[in-house]
PDB file of N, CA and C in Angstrom:
ATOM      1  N   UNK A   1       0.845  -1.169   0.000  1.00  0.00           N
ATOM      2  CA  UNK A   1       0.000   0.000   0.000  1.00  0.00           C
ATOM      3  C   UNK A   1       0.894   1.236   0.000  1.00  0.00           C
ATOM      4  N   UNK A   2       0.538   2.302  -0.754  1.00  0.00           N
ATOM      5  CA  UNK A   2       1.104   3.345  -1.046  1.00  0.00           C
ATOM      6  C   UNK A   2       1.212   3.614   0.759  1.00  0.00           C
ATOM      7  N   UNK A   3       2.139   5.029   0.944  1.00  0.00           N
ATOM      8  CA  UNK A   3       2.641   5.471   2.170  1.00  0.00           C
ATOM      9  C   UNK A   3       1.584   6.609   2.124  1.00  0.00           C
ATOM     10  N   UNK A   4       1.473   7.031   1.048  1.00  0.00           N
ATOM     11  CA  UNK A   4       0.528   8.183   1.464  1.00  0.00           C
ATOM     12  C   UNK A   4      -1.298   7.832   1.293  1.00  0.00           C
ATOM     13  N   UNK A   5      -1.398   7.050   0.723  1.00  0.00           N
ATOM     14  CA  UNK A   5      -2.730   6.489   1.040  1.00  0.00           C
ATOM     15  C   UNK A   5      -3.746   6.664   2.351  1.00  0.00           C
ATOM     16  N   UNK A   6      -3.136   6.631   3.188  1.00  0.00           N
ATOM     17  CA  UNK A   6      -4.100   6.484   4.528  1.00  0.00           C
ATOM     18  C   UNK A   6      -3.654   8.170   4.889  1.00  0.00           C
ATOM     19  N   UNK A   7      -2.984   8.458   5.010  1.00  0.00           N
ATOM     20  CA  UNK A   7      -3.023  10.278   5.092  1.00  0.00           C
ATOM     21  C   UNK A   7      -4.419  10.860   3.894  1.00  0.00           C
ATOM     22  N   UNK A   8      -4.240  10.768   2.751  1.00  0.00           N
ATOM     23  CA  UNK A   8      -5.007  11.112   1.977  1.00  0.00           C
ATOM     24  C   UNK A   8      -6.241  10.597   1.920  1.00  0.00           C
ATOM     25  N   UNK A   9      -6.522   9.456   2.656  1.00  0.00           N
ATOM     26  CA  UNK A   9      -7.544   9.191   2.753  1.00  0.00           C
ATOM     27  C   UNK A   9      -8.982   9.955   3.675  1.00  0.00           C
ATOM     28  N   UNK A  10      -7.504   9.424   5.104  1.00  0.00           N
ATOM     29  CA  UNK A  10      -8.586  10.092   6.107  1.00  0.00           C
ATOM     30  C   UNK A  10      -8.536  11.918   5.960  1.00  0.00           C
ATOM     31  N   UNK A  11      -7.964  12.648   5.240  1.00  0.00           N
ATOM     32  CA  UNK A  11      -8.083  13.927   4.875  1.00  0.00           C
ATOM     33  C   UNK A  11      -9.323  14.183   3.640  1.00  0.00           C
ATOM     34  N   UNK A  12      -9.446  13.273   3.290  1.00  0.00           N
ATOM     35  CA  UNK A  12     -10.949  13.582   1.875  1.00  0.00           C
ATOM     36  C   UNK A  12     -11.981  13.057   2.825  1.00  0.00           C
ATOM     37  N   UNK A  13     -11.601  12.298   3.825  1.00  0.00           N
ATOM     38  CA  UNK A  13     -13.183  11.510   4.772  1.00  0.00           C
ATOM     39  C   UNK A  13     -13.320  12.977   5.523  1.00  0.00           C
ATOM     40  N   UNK A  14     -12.201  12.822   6.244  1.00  0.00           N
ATOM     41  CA  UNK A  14     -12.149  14.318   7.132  1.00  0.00           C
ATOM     42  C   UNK A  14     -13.337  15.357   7.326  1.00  0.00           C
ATOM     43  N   UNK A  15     -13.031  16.282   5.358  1.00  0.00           N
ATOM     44  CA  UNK A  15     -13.671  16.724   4.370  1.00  0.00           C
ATOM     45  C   UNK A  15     -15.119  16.718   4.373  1.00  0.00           C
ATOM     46  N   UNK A  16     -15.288  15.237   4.245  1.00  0.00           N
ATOM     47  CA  UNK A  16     -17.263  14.979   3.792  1.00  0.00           C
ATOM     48  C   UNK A  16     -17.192  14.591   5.025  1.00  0.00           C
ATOM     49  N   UNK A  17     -16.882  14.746   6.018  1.00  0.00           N
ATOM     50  CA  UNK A  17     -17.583  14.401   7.703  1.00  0.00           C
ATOM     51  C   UNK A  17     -18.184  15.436   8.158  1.00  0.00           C
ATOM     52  N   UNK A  18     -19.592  15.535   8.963  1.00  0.00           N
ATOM     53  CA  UNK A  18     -19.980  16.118   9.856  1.00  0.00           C
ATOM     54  C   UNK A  18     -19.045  17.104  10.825  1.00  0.00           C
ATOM     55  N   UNK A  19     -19.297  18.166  10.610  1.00  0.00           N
ATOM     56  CA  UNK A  19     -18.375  19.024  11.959  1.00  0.00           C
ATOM     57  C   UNK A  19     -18.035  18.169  12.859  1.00  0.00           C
ATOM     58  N   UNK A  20     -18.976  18.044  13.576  1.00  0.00           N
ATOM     59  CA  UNK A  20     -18.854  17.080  14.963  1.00  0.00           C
ATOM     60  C   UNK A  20     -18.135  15.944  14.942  1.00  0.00           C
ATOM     61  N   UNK A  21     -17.827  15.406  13.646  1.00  0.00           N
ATOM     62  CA  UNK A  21     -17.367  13.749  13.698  1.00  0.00           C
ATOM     63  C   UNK A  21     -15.435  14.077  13.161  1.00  0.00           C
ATOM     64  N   UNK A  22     -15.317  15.943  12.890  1.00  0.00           N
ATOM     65  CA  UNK A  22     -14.141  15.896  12.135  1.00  0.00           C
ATOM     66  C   UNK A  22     -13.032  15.583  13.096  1.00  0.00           C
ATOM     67  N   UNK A  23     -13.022  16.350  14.311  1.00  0.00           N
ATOM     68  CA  UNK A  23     -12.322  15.699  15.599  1.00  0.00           C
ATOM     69  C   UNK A  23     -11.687  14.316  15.541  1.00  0.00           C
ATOM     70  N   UNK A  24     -12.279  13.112  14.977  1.00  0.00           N
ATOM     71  CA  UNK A  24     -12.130  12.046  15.054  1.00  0.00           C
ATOM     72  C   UNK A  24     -10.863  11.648  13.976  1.00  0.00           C
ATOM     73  N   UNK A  25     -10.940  12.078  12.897  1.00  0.00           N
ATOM     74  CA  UNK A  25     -10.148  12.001  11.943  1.00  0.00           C
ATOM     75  C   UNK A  25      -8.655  12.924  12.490  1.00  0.00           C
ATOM     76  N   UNK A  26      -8.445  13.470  13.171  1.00  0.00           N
ATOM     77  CA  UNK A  26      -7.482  14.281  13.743  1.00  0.00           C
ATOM     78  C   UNK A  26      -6.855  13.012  14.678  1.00  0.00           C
ATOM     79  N   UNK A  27      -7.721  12.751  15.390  1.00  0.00           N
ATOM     80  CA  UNK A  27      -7.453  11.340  16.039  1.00  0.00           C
ATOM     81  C   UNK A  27      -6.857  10.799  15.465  1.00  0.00           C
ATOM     82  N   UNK A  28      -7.665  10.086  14.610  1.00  0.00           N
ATOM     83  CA  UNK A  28      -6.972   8.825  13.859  1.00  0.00           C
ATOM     84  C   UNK A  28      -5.641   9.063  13.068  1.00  0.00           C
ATOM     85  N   UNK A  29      -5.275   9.931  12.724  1.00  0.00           N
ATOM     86  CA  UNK A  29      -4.282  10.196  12.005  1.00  0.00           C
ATOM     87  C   UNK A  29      -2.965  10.541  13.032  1.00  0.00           C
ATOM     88  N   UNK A  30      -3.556  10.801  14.048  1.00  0.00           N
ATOM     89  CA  UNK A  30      -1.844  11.078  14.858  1.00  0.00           C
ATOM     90  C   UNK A  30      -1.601   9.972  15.601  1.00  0.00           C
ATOM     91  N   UNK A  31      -2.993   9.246  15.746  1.00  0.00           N
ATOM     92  CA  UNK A  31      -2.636   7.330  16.432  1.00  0.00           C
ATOM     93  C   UNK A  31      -2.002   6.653  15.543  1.00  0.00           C
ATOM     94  N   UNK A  32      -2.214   6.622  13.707  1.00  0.00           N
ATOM     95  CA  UNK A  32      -2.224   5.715  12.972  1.00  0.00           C
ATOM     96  C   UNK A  32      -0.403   6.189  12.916  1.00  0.00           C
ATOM     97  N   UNK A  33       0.396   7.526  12.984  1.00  0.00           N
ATOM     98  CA  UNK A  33       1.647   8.277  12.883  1.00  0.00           C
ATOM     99  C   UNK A  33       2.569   7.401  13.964  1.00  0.00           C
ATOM    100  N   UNK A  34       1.702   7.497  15.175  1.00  0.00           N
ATOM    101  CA  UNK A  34       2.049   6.583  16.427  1.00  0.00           C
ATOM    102  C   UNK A  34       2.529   5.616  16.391  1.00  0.00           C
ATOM    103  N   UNK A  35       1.618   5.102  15.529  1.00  0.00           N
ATOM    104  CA  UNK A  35       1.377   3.283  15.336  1.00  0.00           C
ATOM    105  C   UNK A  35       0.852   2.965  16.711  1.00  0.00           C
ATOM    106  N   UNK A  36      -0.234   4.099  17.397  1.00  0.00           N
ATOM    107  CA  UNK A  36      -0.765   3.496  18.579  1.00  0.00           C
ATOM    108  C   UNK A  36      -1.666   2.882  18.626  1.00  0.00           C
ATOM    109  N   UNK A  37      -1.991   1.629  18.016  1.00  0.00           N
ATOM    110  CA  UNK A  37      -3.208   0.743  17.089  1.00  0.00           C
ATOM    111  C   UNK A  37      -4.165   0.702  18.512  1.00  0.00           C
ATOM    112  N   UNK A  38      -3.291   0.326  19.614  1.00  0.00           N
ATOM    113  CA  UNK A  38      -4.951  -0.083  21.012  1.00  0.00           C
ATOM    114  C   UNK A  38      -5.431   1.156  20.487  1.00  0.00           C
ATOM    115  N   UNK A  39      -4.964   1.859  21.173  1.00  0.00           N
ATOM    116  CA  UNK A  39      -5.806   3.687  20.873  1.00  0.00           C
ATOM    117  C   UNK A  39      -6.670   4.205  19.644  1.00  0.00           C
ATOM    118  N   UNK A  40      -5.890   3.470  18.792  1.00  0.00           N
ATOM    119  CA  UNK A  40      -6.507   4.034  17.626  1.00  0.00           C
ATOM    120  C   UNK A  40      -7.515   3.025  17.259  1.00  0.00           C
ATOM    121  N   UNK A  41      -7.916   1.746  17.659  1.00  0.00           N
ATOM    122  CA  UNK A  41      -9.400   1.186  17.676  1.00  0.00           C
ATOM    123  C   UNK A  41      -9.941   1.315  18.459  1.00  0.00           C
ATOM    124  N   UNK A  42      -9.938   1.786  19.738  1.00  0.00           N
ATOM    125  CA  UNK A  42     -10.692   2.343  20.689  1.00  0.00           C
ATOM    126  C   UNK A  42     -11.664   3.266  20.431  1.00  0.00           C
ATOM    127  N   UNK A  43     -10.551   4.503  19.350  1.00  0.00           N
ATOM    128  CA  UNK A  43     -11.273   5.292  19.075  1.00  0.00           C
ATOM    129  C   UNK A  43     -12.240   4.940  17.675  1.00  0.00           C
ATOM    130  N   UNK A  44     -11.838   4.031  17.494  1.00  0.00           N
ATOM    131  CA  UNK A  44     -12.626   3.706  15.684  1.00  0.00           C
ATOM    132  C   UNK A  44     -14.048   3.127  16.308  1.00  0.00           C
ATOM    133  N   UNK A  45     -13.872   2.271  16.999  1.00  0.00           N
ATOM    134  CA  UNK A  45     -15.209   1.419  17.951  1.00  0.00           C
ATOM    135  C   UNK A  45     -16.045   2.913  17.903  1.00  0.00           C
ATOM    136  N   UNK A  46     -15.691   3.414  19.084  1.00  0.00           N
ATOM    137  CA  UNK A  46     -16.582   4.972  19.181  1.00  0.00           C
ATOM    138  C   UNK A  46     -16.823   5.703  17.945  1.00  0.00           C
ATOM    139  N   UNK A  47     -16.101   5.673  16.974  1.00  0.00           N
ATOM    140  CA  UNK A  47     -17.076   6.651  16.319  1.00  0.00           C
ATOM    141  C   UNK A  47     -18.069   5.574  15.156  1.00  0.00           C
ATOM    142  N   UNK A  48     -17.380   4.281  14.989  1.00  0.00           N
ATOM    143  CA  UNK A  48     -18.264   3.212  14.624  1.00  0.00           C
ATOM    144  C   UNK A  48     -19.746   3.302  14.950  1.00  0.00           C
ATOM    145  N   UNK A  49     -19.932   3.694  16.148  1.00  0.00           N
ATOM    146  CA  UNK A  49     -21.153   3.610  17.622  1.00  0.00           C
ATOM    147  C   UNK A  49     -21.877   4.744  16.858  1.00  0.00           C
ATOM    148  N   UNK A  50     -21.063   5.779  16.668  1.00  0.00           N
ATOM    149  CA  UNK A  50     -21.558   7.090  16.713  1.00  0.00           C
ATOM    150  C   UNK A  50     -22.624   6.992  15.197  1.00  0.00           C
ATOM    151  N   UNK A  51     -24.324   7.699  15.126  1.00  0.00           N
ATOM    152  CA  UNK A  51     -25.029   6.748  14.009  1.00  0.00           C
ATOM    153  C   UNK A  51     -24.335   8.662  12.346  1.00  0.00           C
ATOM    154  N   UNK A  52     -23.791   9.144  12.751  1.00  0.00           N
ATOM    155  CA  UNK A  52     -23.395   9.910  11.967  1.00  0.00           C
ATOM    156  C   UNK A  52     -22.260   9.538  11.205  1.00  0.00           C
ATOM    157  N   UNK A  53     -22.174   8.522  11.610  1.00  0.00           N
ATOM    158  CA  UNK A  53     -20.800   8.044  10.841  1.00  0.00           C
ATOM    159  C   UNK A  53     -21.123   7.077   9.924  1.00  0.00           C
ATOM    160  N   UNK A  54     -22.229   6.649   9.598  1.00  0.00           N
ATOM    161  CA  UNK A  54     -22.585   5.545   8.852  1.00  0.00           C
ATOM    162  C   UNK A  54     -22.253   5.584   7.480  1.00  0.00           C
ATOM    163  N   UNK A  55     -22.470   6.835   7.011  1.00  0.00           N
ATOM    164  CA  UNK A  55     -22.074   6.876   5.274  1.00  0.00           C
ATOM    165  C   UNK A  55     -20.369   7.015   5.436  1.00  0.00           C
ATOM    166  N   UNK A  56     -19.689   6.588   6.242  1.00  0.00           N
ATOM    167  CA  UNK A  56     -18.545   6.811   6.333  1.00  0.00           C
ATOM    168  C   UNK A  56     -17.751   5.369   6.590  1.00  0.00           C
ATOM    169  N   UNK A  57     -18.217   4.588   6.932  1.00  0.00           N
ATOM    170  CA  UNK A  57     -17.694   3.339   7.586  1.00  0.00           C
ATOM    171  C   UNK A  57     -17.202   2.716   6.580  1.00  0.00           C
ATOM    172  N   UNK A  58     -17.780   2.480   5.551  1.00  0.00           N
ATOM    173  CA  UNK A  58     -17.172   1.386   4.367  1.00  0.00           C
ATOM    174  C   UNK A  58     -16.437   1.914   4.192  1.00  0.00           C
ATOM    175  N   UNK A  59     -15.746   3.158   3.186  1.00  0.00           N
ATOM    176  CA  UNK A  59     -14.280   3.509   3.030  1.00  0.00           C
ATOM    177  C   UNK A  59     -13.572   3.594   4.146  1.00  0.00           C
ATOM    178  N   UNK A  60     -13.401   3.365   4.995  1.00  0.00           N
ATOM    179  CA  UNK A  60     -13.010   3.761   6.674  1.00  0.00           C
ATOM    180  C   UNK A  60     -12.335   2.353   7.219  1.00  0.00           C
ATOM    181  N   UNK A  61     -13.630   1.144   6.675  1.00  0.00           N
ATOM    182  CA  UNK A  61     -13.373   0.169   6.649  1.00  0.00           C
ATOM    183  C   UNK A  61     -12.259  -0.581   6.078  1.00  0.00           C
ATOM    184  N   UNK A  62     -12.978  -0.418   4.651  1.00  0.00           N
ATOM    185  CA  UNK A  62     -11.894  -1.004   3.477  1.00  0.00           C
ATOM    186  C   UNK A  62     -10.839  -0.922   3.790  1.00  0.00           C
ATOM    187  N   UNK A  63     -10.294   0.570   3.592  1.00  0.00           N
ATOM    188  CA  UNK A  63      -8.556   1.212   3.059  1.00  0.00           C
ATOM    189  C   UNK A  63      -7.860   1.170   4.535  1.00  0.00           C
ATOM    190  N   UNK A  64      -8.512   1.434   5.594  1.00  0.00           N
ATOM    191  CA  UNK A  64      -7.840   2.369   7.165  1.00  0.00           C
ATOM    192  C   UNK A  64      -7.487   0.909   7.526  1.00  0.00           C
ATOM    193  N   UNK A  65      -9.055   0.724   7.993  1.00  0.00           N
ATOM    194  CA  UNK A  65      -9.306  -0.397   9.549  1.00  0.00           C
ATOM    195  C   UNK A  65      -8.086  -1.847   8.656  1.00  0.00           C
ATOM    196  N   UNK A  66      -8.210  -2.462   7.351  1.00  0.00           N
ATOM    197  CA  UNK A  66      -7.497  -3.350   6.844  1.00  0.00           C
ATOM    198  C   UNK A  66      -6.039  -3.377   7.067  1.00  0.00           C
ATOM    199  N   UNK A  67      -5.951  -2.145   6.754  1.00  0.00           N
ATOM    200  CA  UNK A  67      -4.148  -1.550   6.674  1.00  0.00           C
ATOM    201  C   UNK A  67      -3.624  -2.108   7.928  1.00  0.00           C
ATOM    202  N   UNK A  68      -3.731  -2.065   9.097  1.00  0.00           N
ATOM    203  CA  UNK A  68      -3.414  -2.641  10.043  1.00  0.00           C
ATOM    204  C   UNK A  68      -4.249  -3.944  10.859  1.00  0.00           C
ATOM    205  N   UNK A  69      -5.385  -4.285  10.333  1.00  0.00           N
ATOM    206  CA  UNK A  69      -5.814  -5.255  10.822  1.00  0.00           C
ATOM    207  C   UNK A  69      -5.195  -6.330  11.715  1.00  0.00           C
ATOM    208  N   UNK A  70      -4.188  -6.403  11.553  1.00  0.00           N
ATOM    209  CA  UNK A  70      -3.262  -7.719  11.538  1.00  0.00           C
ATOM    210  C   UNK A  70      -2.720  -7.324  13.521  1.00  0.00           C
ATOM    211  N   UNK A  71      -2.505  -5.839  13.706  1.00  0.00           N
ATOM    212  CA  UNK A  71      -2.353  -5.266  14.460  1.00  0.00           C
ATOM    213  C   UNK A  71      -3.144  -5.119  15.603  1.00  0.00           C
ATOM    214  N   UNK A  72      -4.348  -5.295  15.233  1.00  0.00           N
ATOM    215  CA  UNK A  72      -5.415  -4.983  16.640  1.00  0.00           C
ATOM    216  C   UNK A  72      -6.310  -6.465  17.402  1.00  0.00           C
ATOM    217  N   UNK A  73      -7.035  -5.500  18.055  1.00  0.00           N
ATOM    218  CA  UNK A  73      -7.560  -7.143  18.829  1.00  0.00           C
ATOM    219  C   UNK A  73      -8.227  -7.334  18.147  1.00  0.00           C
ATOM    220  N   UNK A  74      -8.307  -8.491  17.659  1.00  0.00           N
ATOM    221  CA  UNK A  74      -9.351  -9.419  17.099  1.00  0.00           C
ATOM    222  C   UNK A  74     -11.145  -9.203  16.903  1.00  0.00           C
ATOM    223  N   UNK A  75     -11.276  -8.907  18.611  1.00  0.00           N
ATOM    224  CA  UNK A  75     -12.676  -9.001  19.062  1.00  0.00           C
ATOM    225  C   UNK A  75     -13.037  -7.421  18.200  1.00  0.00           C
ATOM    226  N   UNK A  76     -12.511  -6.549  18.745  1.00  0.00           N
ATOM    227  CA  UNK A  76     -13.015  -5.564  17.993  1.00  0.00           C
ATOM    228  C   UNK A  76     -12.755  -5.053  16.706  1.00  0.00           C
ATOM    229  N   UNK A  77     -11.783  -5.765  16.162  1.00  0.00           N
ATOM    230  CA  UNK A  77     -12.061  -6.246  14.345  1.00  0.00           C
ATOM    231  C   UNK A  77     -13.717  -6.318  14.002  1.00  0.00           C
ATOM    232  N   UNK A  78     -14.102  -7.364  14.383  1.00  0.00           N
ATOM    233  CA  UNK A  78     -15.230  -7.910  14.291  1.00  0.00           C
ATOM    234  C   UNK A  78     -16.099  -7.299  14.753  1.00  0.00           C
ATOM    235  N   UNK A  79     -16.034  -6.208  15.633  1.00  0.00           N
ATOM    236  CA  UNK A  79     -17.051  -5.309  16.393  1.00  0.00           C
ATOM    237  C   UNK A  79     -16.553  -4.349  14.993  1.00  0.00           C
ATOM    238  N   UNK A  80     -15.781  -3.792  14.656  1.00  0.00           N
ATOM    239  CA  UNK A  80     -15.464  -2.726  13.324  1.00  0.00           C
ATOM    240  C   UNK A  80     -16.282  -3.138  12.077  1.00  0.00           C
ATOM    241  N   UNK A  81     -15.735  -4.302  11.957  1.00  0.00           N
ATOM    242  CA  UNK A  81     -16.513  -5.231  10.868  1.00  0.00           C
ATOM    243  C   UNK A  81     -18.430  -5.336  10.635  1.00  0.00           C
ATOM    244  N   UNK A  82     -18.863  -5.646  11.906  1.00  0.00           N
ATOM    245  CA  UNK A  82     -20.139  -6.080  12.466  1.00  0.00           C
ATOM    246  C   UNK A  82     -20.920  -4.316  11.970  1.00  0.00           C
ATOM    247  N   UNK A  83     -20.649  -3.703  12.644  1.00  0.00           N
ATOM    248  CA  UNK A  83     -20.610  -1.800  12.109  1.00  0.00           C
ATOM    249  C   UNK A  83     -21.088  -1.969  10.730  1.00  0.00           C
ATOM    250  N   UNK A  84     -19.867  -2.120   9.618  1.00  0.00           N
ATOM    251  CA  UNK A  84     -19.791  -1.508   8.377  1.00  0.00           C
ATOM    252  C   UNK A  84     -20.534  -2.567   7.709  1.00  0.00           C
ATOM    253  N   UNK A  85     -20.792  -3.566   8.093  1.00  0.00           N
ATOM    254  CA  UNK A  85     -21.509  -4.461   7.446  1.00  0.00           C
ATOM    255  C   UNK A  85     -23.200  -4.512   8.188  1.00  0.00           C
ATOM    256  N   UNK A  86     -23.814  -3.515   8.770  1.00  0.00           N
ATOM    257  CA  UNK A  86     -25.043  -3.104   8.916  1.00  0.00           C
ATOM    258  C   UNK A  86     -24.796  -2.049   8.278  1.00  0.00           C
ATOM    259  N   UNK A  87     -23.989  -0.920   7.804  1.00  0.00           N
ATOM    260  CA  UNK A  87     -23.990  -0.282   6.649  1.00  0.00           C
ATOM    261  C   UNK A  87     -24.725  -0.593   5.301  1.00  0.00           C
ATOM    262  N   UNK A  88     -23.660  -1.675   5.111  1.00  0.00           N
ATOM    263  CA  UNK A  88     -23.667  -2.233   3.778  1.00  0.00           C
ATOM    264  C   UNK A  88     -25.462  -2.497   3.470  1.00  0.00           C
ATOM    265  N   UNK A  89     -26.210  -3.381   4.474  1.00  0.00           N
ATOM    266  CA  UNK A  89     -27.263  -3.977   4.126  1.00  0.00           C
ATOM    267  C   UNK A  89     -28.242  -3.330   4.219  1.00  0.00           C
ATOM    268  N   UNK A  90     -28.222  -1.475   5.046  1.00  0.00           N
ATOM    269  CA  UNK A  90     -29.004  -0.213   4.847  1.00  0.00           C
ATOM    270  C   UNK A  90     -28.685   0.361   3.192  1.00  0.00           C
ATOM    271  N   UNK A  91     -27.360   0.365   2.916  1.00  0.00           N
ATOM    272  CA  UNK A  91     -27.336   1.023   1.879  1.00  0.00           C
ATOM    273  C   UNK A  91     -27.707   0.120   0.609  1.00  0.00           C
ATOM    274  N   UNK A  92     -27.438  -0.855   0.688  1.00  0.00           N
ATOM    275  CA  UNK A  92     -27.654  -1.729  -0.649  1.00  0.00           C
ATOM    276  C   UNK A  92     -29.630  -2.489  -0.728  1.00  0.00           C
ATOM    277  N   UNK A  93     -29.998  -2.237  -1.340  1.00  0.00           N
ATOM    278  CA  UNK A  93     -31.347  -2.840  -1.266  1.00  0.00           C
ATOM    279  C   UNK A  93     -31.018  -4.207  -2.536  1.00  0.00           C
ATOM    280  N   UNK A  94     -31.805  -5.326  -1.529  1.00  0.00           N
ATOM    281  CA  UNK A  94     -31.675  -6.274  -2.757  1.00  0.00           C
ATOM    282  C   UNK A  94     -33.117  -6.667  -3.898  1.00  0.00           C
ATOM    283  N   UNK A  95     -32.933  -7.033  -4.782  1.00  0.00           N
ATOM    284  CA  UNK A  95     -34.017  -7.315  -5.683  1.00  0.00           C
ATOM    285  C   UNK A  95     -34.410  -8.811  -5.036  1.00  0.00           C
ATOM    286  N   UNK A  96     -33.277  -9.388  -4.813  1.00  0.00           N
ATOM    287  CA  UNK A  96     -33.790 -11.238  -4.468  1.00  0.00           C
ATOM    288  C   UNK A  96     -34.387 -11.214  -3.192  1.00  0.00           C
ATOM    289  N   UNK A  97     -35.590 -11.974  -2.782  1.00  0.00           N
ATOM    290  CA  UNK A  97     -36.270 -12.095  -1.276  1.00  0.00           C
ATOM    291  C   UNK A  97     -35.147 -13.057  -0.462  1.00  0.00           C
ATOM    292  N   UNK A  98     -34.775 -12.296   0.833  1.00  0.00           N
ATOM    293  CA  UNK A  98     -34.417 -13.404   1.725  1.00  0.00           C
ATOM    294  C   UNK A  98     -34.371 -14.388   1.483  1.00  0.00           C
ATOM    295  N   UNK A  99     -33.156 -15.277   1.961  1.00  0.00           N
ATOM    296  CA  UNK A  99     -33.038 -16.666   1.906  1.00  0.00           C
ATOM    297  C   UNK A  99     -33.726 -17.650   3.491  1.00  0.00           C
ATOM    298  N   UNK A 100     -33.963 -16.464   4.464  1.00  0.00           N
ATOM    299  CA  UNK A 100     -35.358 -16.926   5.189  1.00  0.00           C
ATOM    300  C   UNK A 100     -37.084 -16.912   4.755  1.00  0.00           C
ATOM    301  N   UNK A 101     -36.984 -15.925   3.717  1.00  0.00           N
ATOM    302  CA  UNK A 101     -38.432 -16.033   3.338  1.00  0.00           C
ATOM    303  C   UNK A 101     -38.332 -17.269   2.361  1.00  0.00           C
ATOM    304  N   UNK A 102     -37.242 -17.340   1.561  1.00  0.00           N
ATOM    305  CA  UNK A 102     -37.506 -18.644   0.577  1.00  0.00           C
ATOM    306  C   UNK A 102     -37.513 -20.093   1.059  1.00  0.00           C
ATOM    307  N   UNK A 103     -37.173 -20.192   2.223  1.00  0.00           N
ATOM    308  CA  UNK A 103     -37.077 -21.099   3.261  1.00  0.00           C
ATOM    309  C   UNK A 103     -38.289 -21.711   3.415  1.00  0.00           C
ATOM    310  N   UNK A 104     -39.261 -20.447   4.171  1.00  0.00           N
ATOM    311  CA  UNK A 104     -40.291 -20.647   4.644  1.00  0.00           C
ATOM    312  C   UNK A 104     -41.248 -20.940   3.967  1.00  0.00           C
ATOM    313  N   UNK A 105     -41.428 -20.050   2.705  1.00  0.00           N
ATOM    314  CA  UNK A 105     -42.446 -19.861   1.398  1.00  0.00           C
ATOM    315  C   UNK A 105     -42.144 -21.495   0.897  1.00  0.00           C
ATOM    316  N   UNK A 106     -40.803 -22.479   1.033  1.00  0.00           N
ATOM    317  CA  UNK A 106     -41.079 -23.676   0.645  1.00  0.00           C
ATOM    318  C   UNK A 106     -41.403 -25.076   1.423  1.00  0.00           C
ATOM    319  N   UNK A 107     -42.007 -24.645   2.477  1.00  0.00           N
ATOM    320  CA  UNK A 107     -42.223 -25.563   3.389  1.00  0.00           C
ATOM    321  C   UNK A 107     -44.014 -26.244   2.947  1.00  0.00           C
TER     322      UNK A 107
END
């Protein structure tokens, strides 16, 4: 991964963030400089939580939270993960019915 990637990233998220949520990106960028990864998912969990951050999580996800994955605890990987993937299934509408309704509808 490029070196400047995650600088440039969280500076265009920064950008399209809520006043209130820009704080956070200031964060993340002098933890990620750190390499203070506890700290810096501590703070990702929280603004994960936070519901203004939602159009924000998938790129946040993808490029940031991956880059070091390898680095943090586990559990709250999956708490990061668990987040952006109730994103995903607000933002994406599907055409196919549930694979619980097709379940049921064939009983």
């Amino acid at each position: 991964m490029d070196v400047d990637t995650i600088p440039d990233l969280l500076s265009s998220q920064r950008d399209n963030a809520p006043d209130d949520l820009q704080h956070y990106y200031l964060t993340f960028e002098d933890y990620w400089e750190r390499k203070l990864w506890h700290e810096l998912t501590d703070v990702l969990v929280e603004f994960f939580h936070n519901d203004k951050s939602a159009s924000q999580r998938i790129p946040l996800y993808n490029t940031f939270v991956k880059s070091f994955a390898d680095k943090i605890n586990q559990l709250k990987l999956v708490t990061l993960g668990l987040a952006t993937a109730s994103q995903c299934s607000s933002q994406y509408s599907f055409t196919r019915p549930s694979l619980a309704s097709e379940l049921t509808d064939s009983r």
